[in-house]
N, C-alpha and C. Protein backbone atom coordinates (compact mmCIF):
# COMPACT_ATOMS: atom_id res chain seq x y z
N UNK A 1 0.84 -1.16 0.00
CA UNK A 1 0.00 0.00 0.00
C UNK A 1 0.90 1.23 0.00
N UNK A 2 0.88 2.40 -0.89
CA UNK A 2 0.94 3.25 -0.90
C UNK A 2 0.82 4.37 0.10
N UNK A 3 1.94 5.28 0.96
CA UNK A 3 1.68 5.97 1.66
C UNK A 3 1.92 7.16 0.63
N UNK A 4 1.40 8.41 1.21
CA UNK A 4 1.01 9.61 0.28
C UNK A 4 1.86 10.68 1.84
N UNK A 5 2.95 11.26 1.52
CA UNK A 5 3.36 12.21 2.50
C UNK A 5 2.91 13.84 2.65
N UNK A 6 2.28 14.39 3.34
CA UNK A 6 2.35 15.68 2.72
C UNK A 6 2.69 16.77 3.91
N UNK A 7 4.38 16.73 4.14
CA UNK A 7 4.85 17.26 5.11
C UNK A 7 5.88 18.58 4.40
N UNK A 8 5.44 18.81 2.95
CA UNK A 8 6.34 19.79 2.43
C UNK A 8 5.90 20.93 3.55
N UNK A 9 6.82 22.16 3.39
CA UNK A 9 6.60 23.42 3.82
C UNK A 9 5.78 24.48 2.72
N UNK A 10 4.71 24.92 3.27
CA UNK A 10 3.96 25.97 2.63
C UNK A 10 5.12 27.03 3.14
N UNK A 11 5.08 27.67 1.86
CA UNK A 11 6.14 29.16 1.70
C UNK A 11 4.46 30.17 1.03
N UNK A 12 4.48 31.59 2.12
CA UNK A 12 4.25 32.19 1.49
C UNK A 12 5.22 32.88 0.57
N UNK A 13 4.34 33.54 -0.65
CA UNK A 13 5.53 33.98 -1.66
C UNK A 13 5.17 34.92 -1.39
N UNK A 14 4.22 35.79 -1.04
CA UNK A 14 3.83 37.46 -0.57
C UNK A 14 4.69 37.65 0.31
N UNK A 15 4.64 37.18 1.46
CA UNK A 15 5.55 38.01 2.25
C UNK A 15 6.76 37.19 2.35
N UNK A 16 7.39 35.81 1.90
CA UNK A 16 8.22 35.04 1.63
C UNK A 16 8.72 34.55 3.32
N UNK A 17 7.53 34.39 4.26
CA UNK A 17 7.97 33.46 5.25
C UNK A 17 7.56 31.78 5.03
N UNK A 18 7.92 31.56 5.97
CA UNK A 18 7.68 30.00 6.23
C UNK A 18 6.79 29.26 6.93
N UNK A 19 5.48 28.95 6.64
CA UNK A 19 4.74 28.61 7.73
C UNK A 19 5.38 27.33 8.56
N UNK A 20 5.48 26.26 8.10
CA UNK A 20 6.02 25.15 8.41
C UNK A 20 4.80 23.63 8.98
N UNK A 21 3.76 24.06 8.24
CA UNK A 21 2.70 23.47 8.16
C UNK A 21 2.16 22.85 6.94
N UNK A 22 1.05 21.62 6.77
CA UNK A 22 1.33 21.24 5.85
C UNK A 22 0.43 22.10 4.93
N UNK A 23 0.04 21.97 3.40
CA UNK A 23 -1.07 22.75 2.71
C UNK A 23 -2.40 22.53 3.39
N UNK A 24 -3.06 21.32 3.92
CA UNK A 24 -4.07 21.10 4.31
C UNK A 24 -4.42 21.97 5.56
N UNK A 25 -3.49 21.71 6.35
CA UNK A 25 -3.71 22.41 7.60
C UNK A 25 -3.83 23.85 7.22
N UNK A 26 -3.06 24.48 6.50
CA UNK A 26 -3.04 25.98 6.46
C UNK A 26 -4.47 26.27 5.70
N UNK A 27 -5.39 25.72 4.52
CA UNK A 27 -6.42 25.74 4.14
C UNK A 27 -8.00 25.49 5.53
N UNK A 28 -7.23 24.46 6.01
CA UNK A 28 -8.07 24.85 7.19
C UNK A 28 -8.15 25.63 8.30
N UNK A 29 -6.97 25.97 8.72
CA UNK A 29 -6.40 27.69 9.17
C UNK A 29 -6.79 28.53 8.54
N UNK A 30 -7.03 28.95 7.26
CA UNK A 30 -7.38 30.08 6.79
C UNK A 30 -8.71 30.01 6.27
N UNK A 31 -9.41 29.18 6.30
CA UNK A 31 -11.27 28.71 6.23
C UNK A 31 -11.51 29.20 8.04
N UNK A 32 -10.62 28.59 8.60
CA UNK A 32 -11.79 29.09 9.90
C UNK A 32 -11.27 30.40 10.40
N UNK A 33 -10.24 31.28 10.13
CA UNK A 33 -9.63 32.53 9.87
C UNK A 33 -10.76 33.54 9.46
N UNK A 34 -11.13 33.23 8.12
CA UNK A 34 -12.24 33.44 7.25
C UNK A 34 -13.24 33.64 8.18
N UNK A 35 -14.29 32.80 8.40
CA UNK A 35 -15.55 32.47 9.72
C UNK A 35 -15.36 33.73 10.72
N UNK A 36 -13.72 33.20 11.60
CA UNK A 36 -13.66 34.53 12.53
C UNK A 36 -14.20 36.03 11.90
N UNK A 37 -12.97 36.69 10.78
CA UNK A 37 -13.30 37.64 10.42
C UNK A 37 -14.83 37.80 10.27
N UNK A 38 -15.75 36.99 9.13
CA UNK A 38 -17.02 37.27 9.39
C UNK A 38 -17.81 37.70 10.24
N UNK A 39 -17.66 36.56 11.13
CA UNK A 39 -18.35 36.74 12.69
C UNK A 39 -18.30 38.12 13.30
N UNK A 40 -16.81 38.69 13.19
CA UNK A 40 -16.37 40.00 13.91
C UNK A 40 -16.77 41.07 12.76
N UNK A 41 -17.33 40.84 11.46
CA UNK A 41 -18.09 42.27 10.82
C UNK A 41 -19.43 42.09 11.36
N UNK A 42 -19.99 40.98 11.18
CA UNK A 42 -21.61 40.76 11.29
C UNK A 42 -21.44 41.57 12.98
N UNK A 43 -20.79 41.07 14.02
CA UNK A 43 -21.19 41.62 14.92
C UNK A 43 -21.06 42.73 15.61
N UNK A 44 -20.10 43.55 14.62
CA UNK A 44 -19.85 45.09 14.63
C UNK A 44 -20.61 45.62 13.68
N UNK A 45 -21.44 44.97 12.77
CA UNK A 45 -22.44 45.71 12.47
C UNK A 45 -23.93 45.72 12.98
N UNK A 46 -24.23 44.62 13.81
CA UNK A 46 -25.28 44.43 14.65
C UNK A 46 -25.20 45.12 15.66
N UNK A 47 -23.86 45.85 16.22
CA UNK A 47 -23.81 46.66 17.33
C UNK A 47 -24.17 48.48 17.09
N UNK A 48 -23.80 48.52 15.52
CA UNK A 48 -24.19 49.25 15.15
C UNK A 48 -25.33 50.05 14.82
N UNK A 49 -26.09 48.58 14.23
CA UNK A 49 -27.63 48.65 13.67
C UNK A 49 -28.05 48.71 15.20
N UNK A 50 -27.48 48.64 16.39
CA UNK A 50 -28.41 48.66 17.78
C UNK A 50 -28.56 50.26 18.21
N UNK A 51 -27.24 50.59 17.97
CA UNK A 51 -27.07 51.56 18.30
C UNK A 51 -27.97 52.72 17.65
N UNK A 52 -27.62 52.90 16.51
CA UNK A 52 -28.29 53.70 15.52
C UNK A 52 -29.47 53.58 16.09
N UNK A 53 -30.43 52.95 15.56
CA UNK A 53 -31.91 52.33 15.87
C UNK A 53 -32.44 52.99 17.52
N UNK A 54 -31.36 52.94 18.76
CA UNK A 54 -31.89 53.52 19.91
C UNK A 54 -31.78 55.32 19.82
N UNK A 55 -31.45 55.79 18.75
CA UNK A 55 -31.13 57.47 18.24
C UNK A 55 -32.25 58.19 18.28
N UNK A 56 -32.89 58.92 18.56
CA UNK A 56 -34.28 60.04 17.76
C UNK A 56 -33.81 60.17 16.77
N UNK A 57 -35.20 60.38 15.84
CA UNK A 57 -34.81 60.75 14.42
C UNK A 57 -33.82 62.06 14.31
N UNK A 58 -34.71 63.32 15.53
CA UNK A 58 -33.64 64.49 15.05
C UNK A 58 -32.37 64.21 15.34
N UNK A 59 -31.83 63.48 16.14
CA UNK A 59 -30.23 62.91 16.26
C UNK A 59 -29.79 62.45 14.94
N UNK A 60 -30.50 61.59 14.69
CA UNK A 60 -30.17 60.81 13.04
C UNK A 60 -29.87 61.73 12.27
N UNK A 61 -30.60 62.46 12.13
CA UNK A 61 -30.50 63.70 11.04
C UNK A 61 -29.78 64.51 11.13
N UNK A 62 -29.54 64.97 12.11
CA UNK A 62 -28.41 65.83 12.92
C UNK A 62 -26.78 65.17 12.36
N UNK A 63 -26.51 64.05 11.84
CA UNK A 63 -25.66 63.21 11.78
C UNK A 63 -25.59 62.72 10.03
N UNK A 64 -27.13 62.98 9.40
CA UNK A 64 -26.80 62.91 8.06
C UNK A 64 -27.71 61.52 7.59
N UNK A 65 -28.42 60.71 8.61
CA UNK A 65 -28.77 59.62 8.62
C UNK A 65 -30.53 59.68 8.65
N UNK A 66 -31.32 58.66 8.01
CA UNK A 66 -32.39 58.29 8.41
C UNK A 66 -32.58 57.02 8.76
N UNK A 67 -33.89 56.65 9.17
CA UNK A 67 -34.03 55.51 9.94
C UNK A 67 -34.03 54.22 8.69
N UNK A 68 -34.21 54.87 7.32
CA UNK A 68 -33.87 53.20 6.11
C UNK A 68 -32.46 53.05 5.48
N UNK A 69 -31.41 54.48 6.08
CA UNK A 69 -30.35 54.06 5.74
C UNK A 69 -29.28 53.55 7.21
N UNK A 70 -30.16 53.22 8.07
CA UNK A 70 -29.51 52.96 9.24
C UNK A 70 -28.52 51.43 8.90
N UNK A 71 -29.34 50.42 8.35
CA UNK A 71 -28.89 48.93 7.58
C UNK A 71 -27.81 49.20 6.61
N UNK A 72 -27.57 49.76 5.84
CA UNK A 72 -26.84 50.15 4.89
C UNK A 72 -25.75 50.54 5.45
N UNK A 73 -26.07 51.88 6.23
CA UNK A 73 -24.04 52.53 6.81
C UNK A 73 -24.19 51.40 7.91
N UNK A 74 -25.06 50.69 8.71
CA UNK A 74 -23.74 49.80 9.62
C UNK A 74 -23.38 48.88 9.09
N UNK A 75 -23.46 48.29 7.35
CA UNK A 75 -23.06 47.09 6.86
C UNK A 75 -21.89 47.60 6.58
N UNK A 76 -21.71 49.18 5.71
CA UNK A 76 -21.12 49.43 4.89
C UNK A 76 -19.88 50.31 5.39
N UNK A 77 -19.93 50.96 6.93
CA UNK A 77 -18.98 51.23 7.30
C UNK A 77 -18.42 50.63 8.64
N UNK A 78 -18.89 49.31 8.58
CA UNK A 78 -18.35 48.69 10.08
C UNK A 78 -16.92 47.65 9.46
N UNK A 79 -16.96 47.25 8.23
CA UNK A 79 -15.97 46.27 8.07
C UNK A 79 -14.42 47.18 7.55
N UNK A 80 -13.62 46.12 8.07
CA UNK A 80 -12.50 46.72 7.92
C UNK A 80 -12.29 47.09 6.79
């Protein structure tokens, strides 16, 4: 039977370090990498959309905002 090794070194070529992990692992490092980041826009923009939303309108307005573009700027200016 055939063993299959896959202990090469992933080299990034962007910044030309060395992870020293195999390809698989780093694909699954950077899939659940991925997830994190998500998680941390969705929930800086839900903190947002809370925020906004507890405002008076004349505050809103005062600021440039109404209450149907409240969804929009916390999608659109909460992510990095």
């Amino acid at each position: 039977m055939a063993v299959y090794e896959n202990t090469r070194l992933l080299v990034d070529g962007a910044r030309g370090s060395d992870f020293g992990i195999s390809h698989g692992a780093y694909r699954i490092a950077t899939f659940v990498s991925g997830i994190a980041d998500s998680f941390t826009q969705w929930n800086a923009a839900r903190k947002t959309r809370k925020e906004l939303s507890q405002l008076p309108d004349r505050v809103l307005e005062d600021i440039g905002l109404n209450r149907a573009d409240i969804d929009t700027f916390s999608t659109r200016y909460t992510h990095r």
